[in-house]
PDB file of N, CA and C in Angstrom:
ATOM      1  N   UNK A   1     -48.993 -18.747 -54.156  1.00  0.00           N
ATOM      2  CA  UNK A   1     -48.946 -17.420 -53.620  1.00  0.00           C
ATOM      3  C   UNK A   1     -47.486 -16.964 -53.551  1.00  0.00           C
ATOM      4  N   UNK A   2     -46.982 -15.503 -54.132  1.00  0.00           N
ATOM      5  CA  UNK A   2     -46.118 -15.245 -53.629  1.00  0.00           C
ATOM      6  C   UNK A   2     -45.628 -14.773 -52.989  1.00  0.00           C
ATOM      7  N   UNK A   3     -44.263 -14.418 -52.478  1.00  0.00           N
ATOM      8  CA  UNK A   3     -43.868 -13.946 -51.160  1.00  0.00           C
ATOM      9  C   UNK A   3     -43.788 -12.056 -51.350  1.00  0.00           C
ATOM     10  N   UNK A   4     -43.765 -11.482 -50.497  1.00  0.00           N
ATOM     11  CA  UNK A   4     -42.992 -10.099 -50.765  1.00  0.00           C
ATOM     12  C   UNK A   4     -42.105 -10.563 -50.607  1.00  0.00           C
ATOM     13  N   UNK A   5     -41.338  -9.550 -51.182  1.00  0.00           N
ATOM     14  CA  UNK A   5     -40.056  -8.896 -50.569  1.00  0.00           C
ATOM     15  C   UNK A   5     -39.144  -7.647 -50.636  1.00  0.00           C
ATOM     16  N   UNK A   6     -39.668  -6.960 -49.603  1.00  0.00           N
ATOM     17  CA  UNK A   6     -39.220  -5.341 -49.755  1.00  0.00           C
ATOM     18  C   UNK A   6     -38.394  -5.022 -50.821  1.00  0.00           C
ATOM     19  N   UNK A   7     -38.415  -4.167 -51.417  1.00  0.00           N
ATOM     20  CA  UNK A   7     -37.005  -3.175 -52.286  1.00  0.00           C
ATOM     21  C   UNK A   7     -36.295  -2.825 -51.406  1.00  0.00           C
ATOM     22  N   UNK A   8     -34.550  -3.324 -51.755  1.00  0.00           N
ATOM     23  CA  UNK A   8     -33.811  -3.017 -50.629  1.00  0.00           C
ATOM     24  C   UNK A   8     -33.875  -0.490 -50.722  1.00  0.00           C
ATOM     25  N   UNK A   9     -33.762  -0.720 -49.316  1.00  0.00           N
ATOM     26  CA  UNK A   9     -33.403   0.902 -49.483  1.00  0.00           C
ATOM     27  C   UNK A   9     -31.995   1.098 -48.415  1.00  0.00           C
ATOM     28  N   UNK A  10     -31.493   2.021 -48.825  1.00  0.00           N
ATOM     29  CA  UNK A  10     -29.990   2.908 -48.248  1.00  0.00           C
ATOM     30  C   UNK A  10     -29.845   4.121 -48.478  1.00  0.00           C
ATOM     31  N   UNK A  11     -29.819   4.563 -47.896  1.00  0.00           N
ATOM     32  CA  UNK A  11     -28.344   6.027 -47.650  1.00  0.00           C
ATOM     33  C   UNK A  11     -27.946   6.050 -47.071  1.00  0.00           C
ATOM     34  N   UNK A  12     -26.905   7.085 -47.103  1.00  0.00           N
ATOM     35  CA  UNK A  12     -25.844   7.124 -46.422  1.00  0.00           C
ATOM     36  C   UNK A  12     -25.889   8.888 -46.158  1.00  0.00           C
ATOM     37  N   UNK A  13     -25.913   8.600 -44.795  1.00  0.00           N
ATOM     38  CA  UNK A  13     -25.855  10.801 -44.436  1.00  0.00           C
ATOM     39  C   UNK A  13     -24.539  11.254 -44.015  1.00  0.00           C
ATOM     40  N   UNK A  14     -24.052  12.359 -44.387  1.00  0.00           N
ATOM     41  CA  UNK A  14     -23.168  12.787 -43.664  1.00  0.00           C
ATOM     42  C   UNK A  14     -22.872  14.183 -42.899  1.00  0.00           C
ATOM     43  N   UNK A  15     -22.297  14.594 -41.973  1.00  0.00           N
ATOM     44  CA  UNK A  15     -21.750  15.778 -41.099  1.00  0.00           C
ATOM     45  C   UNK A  15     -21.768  16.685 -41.701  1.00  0.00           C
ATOM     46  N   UNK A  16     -21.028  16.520 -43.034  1.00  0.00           N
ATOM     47  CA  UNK A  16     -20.068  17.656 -42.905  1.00  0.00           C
ATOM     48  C   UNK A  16     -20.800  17.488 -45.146  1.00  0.00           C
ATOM     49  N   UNK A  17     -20.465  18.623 -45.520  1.00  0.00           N
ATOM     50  CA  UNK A  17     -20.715  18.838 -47.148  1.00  0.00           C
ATOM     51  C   UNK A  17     -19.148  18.202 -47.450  1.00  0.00           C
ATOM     52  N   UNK A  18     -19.613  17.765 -48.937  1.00  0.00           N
ATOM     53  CA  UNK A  18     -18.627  16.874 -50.020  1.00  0.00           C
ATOM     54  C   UNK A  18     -18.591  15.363 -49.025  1.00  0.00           C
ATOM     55  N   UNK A  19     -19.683  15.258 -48.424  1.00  0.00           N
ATOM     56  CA  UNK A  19     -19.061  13.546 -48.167  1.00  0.00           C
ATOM     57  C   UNK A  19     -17.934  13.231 -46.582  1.00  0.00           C
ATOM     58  N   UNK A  20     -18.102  14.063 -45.864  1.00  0.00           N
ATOM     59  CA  UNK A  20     -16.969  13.821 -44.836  1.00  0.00           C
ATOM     60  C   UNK A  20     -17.701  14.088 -43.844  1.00  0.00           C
ATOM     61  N   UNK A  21     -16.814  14.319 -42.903  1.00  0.00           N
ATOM     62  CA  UNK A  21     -17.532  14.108 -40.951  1.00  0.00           C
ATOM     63  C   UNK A  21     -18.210  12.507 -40.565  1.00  0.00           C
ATOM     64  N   UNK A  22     -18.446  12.629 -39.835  1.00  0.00           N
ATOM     65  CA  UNK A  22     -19.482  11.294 -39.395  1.00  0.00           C
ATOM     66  C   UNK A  22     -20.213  11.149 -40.038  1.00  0.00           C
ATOM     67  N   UNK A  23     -20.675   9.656 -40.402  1.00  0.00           N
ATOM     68  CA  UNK A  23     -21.744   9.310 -41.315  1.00  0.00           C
ATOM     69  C   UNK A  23     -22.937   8.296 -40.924  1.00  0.00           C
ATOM     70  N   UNK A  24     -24.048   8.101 -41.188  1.00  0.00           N
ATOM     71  CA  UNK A  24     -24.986   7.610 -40.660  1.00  0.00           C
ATOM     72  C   UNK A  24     -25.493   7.210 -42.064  1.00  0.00           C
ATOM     73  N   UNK A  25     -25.661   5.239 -41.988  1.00  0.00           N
ATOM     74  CA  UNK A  25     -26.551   4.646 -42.842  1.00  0.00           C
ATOM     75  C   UNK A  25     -27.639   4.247 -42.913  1.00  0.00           C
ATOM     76  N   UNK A  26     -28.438   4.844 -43.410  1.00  0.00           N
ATOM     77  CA  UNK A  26     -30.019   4.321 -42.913  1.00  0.00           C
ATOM     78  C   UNK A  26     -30.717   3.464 -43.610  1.00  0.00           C
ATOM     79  N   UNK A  27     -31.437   2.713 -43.464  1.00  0.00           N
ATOM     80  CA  UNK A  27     -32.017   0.796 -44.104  1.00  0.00           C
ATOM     81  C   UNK A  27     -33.731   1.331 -44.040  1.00  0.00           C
ATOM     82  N   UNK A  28     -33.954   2.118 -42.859  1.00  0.00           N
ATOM     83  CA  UNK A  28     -35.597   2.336 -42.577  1.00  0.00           C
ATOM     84  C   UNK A  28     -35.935   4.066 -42.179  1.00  0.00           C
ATOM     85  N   UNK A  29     -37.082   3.724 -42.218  1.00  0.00           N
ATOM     86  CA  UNK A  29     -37.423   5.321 -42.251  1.00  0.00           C
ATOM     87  C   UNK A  29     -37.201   5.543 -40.707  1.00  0.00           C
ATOM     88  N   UNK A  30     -36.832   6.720 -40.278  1.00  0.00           N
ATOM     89  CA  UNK A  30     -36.356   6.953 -39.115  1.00  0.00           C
ATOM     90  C   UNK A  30     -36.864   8.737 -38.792  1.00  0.00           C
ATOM     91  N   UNK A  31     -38.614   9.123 -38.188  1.00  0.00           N
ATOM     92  CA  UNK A  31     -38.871   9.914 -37.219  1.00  0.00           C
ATOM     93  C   UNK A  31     -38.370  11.073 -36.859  1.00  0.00           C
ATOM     94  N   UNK A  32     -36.532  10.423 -36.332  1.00  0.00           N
ATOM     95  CA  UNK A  32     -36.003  11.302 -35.777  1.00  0.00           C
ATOM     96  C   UNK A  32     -34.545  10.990 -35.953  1.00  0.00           C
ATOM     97  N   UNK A  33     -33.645  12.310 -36.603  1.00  0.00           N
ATOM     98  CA  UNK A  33     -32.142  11.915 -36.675  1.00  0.00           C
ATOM     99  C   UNK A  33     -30.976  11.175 -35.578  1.00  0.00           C
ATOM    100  N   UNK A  34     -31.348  11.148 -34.407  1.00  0.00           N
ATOM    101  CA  UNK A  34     -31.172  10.849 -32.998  1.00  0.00           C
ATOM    102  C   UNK A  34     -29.739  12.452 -32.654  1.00  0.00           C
ATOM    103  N   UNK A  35     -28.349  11.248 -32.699  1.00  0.00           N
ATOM    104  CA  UNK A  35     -27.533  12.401 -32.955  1.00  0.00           C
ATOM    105  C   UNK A  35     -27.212  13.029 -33.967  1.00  0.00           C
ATOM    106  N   UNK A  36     -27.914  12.907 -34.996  1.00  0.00           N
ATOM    107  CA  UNK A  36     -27.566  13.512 -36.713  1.00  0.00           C
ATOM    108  C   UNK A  36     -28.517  14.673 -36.738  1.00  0.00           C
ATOM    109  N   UNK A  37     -29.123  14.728 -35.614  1.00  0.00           N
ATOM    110  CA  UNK A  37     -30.741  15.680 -35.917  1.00  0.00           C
ATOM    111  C   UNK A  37     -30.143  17.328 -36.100  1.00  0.00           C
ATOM    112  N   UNK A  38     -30.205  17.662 -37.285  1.00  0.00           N
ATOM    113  CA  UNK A  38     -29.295  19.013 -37.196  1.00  0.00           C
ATOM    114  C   UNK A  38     -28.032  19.019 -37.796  1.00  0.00           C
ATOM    115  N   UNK A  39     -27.564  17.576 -38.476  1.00  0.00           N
ATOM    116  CA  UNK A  39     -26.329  17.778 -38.327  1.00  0.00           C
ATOM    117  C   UNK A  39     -26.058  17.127 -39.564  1.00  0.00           C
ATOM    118  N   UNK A  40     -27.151  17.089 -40.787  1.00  0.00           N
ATOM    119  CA  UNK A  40     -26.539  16.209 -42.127  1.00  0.00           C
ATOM    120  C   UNK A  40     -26.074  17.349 -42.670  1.00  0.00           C
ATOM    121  N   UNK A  41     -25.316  17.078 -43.428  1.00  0.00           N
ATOM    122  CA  UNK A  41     -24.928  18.644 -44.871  1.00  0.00           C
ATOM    123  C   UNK A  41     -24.437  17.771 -46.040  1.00  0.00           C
ATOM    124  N   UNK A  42     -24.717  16.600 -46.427  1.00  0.00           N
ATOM    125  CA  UNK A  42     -24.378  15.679 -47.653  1.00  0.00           C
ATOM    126  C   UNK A  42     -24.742  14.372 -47.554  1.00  0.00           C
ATOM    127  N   UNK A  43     -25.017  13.838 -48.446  1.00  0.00           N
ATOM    128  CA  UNK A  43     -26.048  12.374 -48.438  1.00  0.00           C
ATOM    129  C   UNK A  43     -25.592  11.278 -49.883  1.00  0.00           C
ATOM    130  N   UNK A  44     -25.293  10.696 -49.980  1.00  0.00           N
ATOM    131  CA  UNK A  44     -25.318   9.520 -50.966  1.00  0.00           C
ATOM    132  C   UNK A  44     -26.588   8.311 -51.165  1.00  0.00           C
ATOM    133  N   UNK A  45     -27.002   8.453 -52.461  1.00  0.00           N
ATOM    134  CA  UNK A  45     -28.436   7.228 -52.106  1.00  0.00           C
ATOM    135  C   UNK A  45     -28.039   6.653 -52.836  1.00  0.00           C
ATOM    136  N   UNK A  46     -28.040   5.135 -51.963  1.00  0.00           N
ATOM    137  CA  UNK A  46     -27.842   3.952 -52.824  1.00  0.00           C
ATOM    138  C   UNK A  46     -28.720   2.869 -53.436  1.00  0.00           C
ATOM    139  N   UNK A  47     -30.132   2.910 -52.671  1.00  0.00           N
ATOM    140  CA  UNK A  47     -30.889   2.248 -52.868  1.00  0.00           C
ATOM    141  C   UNK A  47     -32.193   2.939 -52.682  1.00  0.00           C
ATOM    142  N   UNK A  48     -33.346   3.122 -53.857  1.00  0.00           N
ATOM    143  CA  UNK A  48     -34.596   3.557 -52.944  1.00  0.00           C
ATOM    144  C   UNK A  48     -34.653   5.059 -53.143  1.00  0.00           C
ATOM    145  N   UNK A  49     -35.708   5.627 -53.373  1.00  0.00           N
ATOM    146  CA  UNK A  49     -35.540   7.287 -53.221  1.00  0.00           C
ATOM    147  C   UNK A  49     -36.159   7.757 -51.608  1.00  0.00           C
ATOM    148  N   UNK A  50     -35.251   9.021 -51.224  1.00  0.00           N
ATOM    149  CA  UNK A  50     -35.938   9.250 -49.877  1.00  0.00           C
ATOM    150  C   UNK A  50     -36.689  10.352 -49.883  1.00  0.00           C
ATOM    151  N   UNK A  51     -36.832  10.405 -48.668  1.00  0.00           N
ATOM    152  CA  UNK A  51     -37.443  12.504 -48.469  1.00  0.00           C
ATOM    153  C   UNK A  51     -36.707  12.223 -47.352  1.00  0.00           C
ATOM    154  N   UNK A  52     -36.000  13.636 -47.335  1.00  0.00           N
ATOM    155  CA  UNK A  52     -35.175  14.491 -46.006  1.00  0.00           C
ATOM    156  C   UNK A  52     -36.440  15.431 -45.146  1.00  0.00           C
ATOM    157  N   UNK A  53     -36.473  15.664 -44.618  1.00  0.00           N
ATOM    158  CA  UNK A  53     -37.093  16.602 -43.761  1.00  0.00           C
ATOM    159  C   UNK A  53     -36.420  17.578 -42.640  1.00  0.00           C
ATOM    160  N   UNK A  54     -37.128  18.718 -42.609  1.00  0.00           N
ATOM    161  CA  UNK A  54     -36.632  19.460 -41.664  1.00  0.00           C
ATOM    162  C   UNK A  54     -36.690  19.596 -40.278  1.00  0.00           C
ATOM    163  N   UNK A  55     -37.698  19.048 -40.048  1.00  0.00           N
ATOM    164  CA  UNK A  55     -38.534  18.505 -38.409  1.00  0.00           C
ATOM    165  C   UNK A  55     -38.692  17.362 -38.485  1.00  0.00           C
ATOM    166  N   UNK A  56     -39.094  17.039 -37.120  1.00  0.00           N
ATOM    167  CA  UNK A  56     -39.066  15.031 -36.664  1.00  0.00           C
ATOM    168  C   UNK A  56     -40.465  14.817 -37.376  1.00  0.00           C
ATOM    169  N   UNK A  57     -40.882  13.692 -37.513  1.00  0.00           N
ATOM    170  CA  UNK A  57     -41.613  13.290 -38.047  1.00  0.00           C
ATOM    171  C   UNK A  57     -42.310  13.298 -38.805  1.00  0.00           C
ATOM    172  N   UNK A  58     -41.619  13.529 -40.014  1.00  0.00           N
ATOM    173  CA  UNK A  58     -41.312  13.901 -41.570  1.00  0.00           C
ATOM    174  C   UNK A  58     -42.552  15.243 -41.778  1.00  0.00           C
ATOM    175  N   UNK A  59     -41.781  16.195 -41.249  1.00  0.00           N
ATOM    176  CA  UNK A  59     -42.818  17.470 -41.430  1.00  0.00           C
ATOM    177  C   UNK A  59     -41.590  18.799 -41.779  1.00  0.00           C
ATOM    178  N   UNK A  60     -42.359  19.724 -42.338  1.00  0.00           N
ATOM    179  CA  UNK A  60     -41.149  20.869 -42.692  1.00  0.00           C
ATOM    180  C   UNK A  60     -40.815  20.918 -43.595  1.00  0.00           C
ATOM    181  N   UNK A  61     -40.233  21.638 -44.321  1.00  0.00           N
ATOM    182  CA  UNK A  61     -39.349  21.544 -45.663  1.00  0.00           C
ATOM    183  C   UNK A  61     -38.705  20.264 -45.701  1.00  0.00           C
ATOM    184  N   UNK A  62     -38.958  19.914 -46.719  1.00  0.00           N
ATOM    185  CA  UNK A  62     -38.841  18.367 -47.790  1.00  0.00           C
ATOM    186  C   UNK A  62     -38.288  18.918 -48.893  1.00  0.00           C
ATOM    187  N   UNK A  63     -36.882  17.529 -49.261  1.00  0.00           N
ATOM    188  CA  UNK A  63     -35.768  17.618 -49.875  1.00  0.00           C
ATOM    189  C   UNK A  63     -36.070  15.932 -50.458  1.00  0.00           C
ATOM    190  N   UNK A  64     -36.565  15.962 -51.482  1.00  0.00           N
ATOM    191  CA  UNK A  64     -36.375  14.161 -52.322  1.00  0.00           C
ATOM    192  C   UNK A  64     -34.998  14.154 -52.780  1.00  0.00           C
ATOM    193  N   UNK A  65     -34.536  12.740 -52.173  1.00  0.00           N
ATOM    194  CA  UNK A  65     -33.188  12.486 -52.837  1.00  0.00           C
ATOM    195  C   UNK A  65     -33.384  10.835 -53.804  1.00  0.00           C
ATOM    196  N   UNK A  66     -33.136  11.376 -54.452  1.00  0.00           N
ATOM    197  CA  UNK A  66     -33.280   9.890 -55.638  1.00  0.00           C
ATOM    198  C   UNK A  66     -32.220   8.975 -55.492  1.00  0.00           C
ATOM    199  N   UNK A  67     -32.369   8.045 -56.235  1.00  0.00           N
ATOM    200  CA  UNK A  67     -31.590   6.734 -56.034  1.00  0.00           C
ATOM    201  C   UNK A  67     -30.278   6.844 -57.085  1.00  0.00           C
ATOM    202  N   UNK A  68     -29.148   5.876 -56.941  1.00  0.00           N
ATOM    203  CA  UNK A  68     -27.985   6.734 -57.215  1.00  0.00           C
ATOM    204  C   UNK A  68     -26.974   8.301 -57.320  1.00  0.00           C
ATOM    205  N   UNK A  69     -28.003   8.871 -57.053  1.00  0.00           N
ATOM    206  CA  UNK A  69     -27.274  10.367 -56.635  1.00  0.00           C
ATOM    207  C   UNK A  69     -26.455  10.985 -55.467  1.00  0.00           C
ATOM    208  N   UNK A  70     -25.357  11.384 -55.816  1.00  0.00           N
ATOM    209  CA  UNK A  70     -25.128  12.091 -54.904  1.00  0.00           C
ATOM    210  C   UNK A  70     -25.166  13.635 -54.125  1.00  0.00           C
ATOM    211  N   UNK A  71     -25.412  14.028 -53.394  1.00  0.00           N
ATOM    212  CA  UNK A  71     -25.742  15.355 -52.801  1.00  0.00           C
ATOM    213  C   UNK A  71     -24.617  15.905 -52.458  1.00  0.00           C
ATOM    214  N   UNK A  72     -24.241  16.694 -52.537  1.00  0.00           N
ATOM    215  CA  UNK A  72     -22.032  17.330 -52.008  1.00  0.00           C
ATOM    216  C   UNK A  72     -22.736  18.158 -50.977  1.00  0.00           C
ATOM    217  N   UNK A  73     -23.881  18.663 -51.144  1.00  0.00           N
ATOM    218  CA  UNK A  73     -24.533  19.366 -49.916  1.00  0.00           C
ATOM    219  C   UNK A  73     -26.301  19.319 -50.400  1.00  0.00           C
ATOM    220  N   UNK A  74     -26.654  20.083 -48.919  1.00  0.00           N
ATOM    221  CA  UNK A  74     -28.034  19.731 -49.324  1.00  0.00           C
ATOM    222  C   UNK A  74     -28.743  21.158 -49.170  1.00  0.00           C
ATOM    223  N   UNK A  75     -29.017  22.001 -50.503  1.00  0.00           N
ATOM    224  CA  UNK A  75     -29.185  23.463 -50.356  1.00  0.00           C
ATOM    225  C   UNK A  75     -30.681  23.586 -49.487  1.00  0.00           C
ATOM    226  N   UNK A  76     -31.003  24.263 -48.550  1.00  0.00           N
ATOM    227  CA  UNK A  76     -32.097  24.621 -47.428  1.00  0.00           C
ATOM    228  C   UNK A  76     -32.627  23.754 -46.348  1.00  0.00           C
ATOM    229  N   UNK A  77     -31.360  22.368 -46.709  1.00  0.00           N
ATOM    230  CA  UNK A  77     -31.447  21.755 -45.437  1.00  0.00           C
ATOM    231  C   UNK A  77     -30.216  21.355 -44.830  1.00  0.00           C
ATOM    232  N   UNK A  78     -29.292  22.095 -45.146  1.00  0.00           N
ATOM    233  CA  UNK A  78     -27.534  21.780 -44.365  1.00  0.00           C
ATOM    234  C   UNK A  78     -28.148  21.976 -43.131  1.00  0.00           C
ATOM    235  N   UNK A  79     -27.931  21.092 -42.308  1.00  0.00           N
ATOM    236  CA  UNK A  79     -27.562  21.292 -40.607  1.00  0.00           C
ATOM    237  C   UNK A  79     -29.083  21.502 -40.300  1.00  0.00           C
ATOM    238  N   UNK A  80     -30.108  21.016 -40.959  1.00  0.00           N
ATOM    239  CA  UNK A  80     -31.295  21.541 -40.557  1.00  0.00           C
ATOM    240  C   UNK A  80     -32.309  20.534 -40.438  1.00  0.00           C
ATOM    241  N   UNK A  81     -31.709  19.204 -41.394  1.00  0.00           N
ATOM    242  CA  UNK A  81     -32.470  17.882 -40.936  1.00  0.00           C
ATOM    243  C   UNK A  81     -33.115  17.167 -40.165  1.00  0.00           C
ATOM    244  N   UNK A  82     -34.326  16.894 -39.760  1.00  0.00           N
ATOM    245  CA  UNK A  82     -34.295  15.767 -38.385  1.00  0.00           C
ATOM    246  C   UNK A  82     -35.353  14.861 -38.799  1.00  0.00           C
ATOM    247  N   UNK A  83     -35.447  14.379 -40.172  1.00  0.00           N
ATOM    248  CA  UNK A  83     -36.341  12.870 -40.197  1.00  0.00           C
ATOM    249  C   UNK A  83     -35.988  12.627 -41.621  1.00  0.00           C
ATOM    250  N   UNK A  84     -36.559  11.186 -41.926  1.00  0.00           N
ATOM    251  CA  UNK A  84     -36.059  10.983 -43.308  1.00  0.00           C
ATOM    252  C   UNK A  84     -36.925   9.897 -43.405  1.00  0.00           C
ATOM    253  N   UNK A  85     -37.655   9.621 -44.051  1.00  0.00           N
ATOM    254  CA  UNK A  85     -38.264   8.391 -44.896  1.00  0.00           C
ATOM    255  C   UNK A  85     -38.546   7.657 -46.092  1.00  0.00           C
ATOM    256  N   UNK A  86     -38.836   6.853 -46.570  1.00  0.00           N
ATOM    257  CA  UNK A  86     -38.349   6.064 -47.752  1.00  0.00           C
ATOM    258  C   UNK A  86     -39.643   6.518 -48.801  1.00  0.00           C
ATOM    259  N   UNK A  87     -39.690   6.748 -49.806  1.00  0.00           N
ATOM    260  CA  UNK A  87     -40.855   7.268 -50.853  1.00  0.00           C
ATOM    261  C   UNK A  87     -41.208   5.922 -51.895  1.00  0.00           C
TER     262      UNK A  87
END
């Protein structure tokens, strides 16, 4: 028998557009932005494709971000984020 073992997943969110402000790395799907809720405007994916969302618990306008890409901003969800989960 064999074992699983998850596909690693990552991103990386950030504050501010082009990659700057505070940044938040995420490993799991996460509900709710905590203090980021409102506050991504650029994203890097390193592992894994996600969905962004606009409301907590992945509801609202949905933004797929694919794996290796980067986002410099995120057009109809700057500053408007609050969940994100792994696809």
């Amino acid at each position: 028998m064999a074992n699983w073992c998850p596909t690693p997943a990552k991103v990386t969110l950030y504050e501010k557009e082009c990659f700057t402000g505070c940044s938040l790395t995420v490993t799991n799907d996460m509900p709710g932005l905590g203090a980021f809720d409102n506050r991504v405007s650029s994203a890097v994916v390193h592992e894994g494709d996600w969905a962004l969302y606009s409301e907590v618990k992945y509801s609202g306008k949905r933004m797929i971000l694919s794996e290796g890409q980067c986002y410099s901003s995120l057009p109809g969800l700057n500053n408007t984020a609050s969940s994100i989960n792994r696809i």
